[in-house]
Every structure is written in C-alpha cells, then in structure tokens.
PDB file of N, CA and C in Angstrom:
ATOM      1  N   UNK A   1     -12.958  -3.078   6.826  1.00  0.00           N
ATOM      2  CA  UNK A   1     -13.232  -4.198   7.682  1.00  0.00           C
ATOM      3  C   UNK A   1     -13.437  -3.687   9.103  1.00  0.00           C
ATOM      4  N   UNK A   2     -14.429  -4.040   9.765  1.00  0.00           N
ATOM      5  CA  UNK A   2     -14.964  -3.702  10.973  1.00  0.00           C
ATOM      6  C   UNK A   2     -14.179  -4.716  12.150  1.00  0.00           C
ATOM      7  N   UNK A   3     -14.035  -3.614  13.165  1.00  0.00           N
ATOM      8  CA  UNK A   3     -12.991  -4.468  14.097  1.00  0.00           C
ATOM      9  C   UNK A   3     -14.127  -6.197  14.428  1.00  0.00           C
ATOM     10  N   UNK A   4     -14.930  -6.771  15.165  1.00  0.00           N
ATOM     11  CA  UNK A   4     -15.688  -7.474  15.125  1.00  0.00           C
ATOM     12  C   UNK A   4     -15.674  -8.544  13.473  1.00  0.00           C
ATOM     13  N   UNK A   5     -15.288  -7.979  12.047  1.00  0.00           N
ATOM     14  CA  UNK A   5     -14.901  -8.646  10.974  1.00  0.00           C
ATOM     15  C   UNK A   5     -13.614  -9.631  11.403  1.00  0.00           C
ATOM     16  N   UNK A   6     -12.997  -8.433  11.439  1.00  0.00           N
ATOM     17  CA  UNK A   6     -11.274  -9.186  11.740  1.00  0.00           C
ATOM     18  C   UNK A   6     -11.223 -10.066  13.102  1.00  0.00           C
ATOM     19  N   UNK A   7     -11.967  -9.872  14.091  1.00  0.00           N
ATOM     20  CA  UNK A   7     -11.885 -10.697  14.964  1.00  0.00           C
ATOM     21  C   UNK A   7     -12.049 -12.122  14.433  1.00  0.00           C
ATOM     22  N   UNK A   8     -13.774 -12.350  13.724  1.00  0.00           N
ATOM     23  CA  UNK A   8     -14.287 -13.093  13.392  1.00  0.00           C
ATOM     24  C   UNK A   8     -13.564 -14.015  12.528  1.00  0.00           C
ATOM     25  N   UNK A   9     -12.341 -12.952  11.688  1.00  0.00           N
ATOM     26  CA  UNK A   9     -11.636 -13.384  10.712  1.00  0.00           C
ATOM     27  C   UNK A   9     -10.484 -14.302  11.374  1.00  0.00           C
ATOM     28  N   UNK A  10      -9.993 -13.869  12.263  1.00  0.00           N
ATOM     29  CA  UNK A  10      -8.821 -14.430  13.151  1.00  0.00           C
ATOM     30  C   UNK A  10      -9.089 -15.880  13.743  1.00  0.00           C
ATOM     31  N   UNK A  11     -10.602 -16.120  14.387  1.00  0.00           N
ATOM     32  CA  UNK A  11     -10.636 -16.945  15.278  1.00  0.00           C
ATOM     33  C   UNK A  11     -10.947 -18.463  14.443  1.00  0.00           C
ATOM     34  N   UNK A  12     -11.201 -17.560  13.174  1.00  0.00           N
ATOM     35  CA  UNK A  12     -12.176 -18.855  12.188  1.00  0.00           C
ATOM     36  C   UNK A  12     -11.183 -19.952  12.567  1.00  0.00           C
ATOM     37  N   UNK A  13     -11.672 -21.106  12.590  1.00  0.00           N
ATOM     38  CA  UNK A  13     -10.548 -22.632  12.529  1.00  0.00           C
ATOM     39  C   UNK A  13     -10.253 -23.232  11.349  1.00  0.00           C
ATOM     40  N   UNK A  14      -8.815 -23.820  11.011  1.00  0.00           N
ATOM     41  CA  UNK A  14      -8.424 -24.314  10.012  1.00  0.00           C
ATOM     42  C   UNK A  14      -9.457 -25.276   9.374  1.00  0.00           C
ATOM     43  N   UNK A  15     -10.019 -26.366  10.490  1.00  0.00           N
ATOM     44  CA  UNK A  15     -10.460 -27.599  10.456  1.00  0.00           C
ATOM     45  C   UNK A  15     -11.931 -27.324  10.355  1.00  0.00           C
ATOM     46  N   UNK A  16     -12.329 -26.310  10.304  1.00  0.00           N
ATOM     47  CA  UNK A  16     -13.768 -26.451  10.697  1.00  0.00           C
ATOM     48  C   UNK A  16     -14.211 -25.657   9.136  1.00  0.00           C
ATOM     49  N   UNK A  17     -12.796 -25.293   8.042  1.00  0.00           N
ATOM     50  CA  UNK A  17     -13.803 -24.918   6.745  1.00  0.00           C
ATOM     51  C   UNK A  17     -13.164 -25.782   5.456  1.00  0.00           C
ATOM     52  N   UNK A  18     -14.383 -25.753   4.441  1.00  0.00           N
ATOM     53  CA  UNK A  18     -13.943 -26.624   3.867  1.00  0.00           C
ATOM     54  C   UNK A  18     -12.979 -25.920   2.932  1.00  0.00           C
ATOM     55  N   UNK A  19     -12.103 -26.811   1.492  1.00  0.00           N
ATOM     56  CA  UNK A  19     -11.404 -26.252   0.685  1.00  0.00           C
ATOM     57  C   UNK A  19     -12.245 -25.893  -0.428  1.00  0.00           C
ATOM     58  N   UNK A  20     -13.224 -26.053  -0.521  1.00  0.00           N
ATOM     59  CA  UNK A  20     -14.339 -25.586  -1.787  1.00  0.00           C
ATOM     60  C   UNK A  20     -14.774 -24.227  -1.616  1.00  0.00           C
ATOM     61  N   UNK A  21     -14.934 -23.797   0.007  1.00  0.00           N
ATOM     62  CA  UNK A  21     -15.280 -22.798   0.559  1.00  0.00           C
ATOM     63  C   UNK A  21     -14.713 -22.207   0.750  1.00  0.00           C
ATOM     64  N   UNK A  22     -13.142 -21.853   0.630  1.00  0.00           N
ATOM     65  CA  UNK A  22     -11.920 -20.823   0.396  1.00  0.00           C
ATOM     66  C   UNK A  22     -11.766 -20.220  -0.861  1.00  0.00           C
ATOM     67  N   UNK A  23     -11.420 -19.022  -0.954  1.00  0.00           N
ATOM     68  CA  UNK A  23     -10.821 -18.348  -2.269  1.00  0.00           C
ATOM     69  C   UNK A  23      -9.545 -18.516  -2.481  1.00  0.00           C
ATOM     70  N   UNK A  24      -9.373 -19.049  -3.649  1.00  0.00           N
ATOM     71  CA  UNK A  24      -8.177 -19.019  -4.257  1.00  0.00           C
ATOM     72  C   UNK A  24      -7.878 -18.229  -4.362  1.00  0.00           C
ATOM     73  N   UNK A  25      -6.351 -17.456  -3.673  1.00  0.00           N
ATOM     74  CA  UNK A  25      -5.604 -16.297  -4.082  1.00  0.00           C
ATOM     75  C   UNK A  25      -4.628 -16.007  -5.232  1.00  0.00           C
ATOM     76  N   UNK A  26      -4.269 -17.463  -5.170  1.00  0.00           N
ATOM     77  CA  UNK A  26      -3.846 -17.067  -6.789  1.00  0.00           C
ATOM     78  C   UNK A  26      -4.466 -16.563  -7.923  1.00  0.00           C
ATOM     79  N   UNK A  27      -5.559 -17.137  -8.571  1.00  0.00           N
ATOM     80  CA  UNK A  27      -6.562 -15.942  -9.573  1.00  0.00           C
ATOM     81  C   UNK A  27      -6.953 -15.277  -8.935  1.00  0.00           C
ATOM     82  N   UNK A  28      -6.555 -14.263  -7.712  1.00  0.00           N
ATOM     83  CA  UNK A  28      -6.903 -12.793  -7.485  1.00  0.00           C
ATOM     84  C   UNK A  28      -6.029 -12.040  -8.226  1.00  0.00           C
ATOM     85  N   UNK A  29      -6.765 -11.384  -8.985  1.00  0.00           N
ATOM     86  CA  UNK A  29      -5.826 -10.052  -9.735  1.00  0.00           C
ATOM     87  C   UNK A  29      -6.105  -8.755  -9.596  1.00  0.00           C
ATOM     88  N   UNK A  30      -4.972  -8.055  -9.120  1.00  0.00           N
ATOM     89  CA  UNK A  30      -5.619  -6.828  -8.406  1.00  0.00           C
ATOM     90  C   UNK A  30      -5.411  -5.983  -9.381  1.00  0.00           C
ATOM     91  N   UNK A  31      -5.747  -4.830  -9.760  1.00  0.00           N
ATOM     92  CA  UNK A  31      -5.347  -3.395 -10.566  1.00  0.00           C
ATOM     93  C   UNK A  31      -4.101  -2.428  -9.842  1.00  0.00           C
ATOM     94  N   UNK A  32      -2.897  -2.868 -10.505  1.00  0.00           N
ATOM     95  CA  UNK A  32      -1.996  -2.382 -10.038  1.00  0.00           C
ATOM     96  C   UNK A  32      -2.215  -0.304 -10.284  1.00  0.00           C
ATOM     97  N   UNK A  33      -2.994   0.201 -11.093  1.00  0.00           N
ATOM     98  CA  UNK A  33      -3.294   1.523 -11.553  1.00  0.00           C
ATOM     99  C   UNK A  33      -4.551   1.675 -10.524  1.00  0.00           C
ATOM    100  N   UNK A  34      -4.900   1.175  -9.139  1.00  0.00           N
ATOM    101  CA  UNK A  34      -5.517   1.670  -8.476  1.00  0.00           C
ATOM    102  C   UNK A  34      -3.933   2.121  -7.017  1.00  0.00           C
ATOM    103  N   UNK A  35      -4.710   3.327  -6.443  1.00  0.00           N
ATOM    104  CA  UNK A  35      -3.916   3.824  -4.896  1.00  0.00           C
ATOM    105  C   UNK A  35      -4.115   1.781  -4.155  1.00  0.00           C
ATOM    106  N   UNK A  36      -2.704   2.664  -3.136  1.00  0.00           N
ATOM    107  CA  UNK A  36      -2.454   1.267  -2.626  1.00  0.00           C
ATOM    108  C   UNK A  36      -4.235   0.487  -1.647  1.00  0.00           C
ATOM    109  N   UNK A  37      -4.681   2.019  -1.253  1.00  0.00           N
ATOM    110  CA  UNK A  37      -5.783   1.485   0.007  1.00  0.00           C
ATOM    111  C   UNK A  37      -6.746   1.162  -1.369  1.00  0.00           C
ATOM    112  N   UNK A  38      -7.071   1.346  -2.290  1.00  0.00           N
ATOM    113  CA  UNK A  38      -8.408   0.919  -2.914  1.00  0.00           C
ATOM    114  C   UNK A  38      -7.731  -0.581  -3.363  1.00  0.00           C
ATOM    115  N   UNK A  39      -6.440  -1.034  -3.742  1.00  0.00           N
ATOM    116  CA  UNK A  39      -5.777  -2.370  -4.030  1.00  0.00           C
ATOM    117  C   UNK A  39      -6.361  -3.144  -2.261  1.00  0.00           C
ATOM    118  N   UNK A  40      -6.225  -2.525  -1.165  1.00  0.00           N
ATOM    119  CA  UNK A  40      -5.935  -3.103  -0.490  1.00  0.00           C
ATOM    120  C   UNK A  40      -8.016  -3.481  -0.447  1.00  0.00           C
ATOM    121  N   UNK A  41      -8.570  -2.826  -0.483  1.00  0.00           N
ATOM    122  CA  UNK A  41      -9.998  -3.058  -0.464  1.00  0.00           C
ATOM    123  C   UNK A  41     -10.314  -3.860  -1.434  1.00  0.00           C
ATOM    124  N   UNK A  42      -9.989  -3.474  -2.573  1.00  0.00           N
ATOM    125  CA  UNK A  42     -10.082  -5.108  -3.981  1.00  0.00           C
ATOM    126  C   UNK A  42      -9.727  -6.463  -3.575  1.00  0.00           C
ATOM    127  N   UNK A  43      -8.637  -6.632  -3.100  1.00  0.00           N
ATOM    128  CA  UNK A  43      -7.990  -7.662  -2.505  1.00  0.00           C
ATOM    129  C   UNK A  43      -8.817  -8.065  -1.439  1.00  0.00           C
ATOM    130  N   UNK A  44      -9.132  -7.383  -0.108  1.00  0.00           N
ATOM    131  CA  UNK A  44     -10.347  -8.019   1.014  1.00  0.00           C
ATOM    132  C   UNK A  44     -11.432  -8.662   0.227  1.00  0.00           C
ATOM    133  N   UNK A  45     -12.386  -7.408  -0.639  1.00  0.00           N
ATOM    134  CA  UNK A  45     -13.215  -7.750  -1.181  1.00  0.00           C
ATOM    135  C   UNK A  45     -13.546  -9.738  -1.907  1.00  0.00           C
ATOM    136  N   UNK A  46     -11.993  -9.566  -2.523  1.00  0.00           N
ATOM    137  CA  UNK A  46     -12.252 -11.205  -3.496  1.00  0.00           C
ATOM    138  C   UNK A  46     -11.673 -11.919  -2.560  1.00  0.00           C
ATOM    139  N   UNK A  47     -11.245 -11.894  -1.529  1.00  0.00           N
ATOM    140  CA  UNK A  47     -10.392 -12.505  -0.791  1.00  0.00           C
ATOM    141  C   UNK A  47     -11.660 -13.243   0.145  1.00  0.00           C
ATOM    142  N   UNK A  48     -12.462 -12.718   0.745  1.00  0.00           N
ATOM    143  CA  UNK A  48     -13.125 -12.660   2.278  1.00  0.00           C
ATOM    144  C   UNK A  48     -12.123 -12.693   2.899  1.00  0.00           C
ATOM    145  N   UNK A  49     -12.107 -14.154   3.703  1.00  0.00           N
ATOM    146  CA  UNK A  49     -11.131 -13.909   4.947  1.00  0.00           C
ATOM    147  C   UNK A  49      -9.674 -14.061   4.425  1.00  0.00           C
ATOM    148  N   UNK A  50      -8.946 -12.878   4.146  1.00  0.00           N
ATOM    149  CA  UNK A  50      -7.840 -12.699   4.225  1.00  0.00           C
ATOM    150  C   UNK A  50      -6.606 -13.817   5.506  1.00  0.00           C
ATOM    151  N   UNK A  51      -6.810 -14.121   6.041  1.00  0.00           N
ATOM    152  CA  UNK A  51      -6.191 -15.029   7.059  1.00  0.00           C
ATOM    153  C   UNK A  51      -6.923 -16.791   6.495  1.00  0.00           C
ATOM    154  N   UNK A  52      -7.423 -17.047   5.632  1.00  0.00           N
ATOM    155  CA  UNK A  52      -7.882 -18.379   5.848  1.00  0.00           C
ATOM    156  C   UNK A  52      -8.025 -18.309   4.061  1.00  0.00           C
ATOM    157  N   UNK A  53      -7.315 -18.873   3.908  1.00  0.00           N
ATOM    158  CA  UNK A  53      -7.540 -18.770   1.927  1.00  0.00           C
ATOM    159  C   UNK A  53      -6.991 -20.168   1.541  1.00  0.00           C
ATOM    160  N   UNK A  54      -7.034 -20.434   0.296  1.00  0.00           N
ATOM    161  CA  UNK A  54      -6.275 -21.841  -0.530  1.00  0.00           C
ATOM    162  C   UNK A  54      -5.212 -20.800  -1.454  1.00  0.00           C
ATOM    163  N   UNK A  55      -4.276 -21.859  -1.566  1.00  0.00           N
ATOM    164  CA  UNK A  55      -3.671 -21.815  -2.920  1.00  0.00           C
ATOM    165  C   UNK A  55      -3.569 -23.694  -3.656  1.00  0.00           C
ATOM    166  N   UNK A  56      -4.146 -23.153  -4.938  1.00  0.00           N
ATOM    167  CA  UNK A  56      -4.581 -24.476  -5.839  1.00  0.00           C
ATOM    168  C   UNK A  56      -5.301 -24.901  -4.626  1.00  0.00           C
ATOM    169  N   UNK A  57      -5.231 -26.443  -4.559  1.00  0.00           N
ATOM    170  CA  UNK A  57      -5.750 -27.495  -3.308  1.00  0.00           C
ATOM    171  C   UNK A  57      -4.847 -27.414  -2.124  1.00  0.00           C
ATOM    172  N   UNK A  58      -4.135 -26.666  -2.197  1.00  0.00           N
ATOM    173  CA  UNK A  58      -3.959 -26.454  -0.196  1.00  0.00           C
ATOM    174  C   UNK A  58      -4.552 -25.258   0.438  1.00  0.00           C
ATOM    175  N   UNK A  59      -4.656 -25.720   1.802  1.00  0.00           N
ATOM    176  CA  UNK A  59      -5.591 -25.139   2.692  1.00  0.00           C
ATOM    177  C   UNK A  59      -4.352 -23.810   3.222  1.00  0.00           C
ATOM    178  N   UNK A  60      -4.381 -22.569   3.380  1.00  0.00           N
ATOM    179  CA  UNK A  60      -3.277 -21.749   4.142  1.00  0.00           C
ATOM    180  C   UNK A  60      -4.167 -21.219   5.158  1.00  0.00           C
ATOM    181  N   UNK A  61      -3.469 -21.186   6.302  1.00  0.00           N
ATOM    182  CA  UNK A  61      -3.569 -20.283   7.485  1.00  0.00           C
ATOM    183  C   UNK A  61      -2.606 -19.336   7.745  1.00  0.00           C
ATOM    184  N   UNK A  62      -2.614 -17.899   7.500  1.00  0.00           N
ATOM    185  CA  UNK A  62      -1.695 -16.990   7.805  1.00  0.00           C
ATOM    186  C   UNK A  62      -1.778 -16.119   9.005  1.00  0.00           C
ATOM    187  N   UNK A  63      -0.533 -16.174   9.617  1.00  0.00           N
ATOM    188  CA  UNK A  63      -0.739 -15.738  11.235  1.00  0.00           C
ATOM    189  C   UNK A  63       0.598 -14.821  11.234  1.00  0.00           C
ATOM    190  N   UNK A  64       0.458 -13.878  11.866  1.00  0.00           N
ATOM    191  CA  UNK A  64       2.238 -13.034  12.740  1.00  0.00           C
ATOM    192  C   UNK A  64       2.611 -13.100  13.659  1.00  0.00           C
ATOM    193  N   UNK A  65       3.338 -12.883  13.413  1.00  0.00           N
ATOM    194  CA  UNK A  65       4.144 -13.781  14.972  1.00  0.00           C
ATOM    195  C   UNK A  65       4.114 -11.894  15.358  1.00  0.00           C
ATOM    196  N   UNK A  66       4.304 -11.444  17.119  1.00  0.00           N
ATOM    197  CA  UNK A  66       4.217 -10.394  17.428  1.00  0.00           C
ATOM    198  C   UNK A  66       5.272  -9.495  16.950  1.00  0.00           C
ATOM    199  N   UNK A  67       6.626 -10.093  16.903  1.00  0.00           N
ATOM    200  CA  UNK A  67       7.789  -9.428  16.625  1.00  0.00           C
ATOM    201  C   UNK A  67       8.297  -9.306  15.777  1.00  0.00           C
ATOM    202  N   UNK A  68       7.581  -9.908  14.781  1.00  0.00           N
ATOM    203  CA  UNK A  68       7.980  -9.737  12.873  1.00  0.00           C
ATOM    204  C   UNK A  68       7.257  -8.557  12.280  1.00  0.00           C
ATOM    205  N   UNK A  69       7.174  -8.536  10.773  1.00  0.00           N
ATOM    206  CA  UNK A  69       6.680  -8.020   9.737  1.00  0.00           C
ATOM    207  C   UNK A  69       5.547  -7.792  10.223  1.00  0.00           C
ATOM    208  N   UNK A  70       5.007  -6.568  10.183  1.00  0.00           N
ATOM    209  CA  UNK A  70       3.283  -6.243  10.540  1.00  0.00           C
ATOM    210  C   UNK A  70       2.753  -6.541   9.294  1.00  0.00           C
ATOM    211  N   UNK A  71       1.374  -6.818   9.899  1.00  0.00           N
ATOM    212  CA  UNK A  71       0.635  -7.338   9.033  1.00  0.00           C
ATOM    213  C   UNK A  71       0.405  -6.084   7.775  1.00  0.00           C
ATOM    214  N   UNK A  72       0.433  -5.351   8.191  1.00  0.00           N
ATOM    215  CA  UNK A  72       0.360  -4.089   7.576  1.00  0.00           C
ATOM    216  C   UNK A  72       1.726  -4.380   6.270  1.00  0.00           C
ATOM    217  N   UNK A  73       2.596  -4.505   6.353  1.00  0.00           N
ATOM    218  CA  UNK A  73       3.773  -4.730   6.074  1.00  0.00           C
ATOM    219  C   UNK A  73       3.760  -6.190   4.758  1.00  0.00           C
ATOM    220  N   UNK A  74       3.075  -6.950   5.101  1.00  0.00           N
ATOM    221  CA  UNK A  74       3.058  -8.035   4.347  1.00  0.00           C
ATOM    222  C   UNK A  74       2.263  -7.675   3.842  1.00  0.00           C
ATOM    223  N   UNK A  75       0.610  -7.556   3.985  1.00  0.00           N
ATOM    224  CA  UNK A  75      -0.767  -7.291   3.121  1.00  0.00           C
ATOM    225  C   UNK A  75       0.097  -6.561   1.898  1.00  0.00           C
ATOM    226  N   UNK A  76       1.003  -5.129   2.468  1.00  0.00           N
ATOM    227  CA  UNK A  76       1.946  -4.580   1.322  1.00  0.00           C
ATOM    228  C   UNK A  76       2.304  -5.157   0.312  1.00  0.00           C
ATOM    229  N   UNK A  77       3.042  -6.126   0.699  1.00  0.00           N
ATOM    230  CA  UNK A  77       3.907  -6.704   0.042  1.00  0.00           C
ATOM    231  C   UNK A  77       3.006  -7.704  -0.789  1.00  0.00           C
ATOM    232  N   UNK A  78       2.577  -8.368  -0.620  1.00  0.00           N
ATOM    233  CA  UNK A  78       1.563  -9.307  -1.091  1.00  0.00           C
ATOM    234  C   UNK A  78       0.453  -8.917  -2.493  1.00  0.00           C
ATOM    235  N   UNK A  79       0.253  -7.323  -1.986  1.00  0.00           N
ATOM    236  CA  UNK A  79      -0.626  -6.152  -3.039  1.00  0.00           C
ATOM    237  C   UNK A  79       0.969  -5.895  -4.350  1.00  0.00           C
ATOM    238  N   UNK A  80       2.042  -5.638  -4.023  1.00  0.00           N
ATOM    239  CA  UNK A  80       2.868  -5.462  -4.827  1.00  0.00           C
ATOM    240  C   UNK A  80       3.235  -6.649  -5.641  1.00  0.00           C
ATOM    241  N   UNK A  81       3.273  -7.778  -5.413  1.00  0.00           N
ATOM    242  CA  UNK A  81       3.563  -8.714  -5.670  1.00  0.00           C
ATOM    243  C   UNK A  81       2.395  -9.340  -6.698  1.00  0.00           C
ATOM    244  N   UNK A  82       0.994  -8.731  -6.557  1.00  0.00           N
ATOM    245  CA  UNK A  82       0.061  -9.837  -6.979  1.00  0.00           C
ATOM    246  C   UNK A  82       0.034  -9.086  -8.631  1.00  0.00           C
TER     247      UNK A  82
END
C-alpha cells in the first residue's frame, strides 16, 4: 500500500459509502500456511480499505487511538485470529 493509498484510506467518510460497497470481513479467509507479510497482503488485497469494512449489515470504522495497540499490532492480531 502506497503512502497516498492509506491516506486516501484514512480520510474516506463513514457516511459518504454505501453498505453494498464494503467488504465483508467476515468471509475473508486468509491462508494461515502463508508468512505473516504475504497473510498481511491477502488480507489488504480482499479487504480494500482495511479501515472502512462491514461485518454482516453493519457499517465498521476502525481507528487508533495514538497511545494504544499499533496498528501494526492489531492488523497482527486480526491475521491470527482470521
């Protein structure tokens, strides 16, 4: 992801996309027998914007707060989990 991606990715607005037009992250299934960075590229890939997704019919916006869990840190966790 190109810095200018993730920007683009960040600023998108809750209100301004629809829920038809989000990926469901729940049927993302990643290949746990791939390295963590090619999981983490599978996952962008079906994802698009990683920060603006559904689960079932709700809309999610995921944000960090500065002093928590890096994003780095959750994407982790999230790849282990799926």
């Amino acid at each position: 992801m190109t810095a200018e991606e993730h920007k683009k990715f960040l600023e998108e607005d809750f209100d301004d996309v629809s829920l038809d037009k989000l990926v469901d992250i729940s049927k993302i299934r990643i290949d746990r027998n791939r390295t963590q960075e090619r999981r983490k590229k599978q996952f962008l890939r079906a994802a698009g914007n990683p920060y603006l997704v559904k689960v079932g019919d709700t809309k999610v916006k995921i944000r960090f707060a500065n002093n928590g869990v890096s994003f780095e840190d959750a994407f982790e966790n999230l790849l282990l989990m799926s």
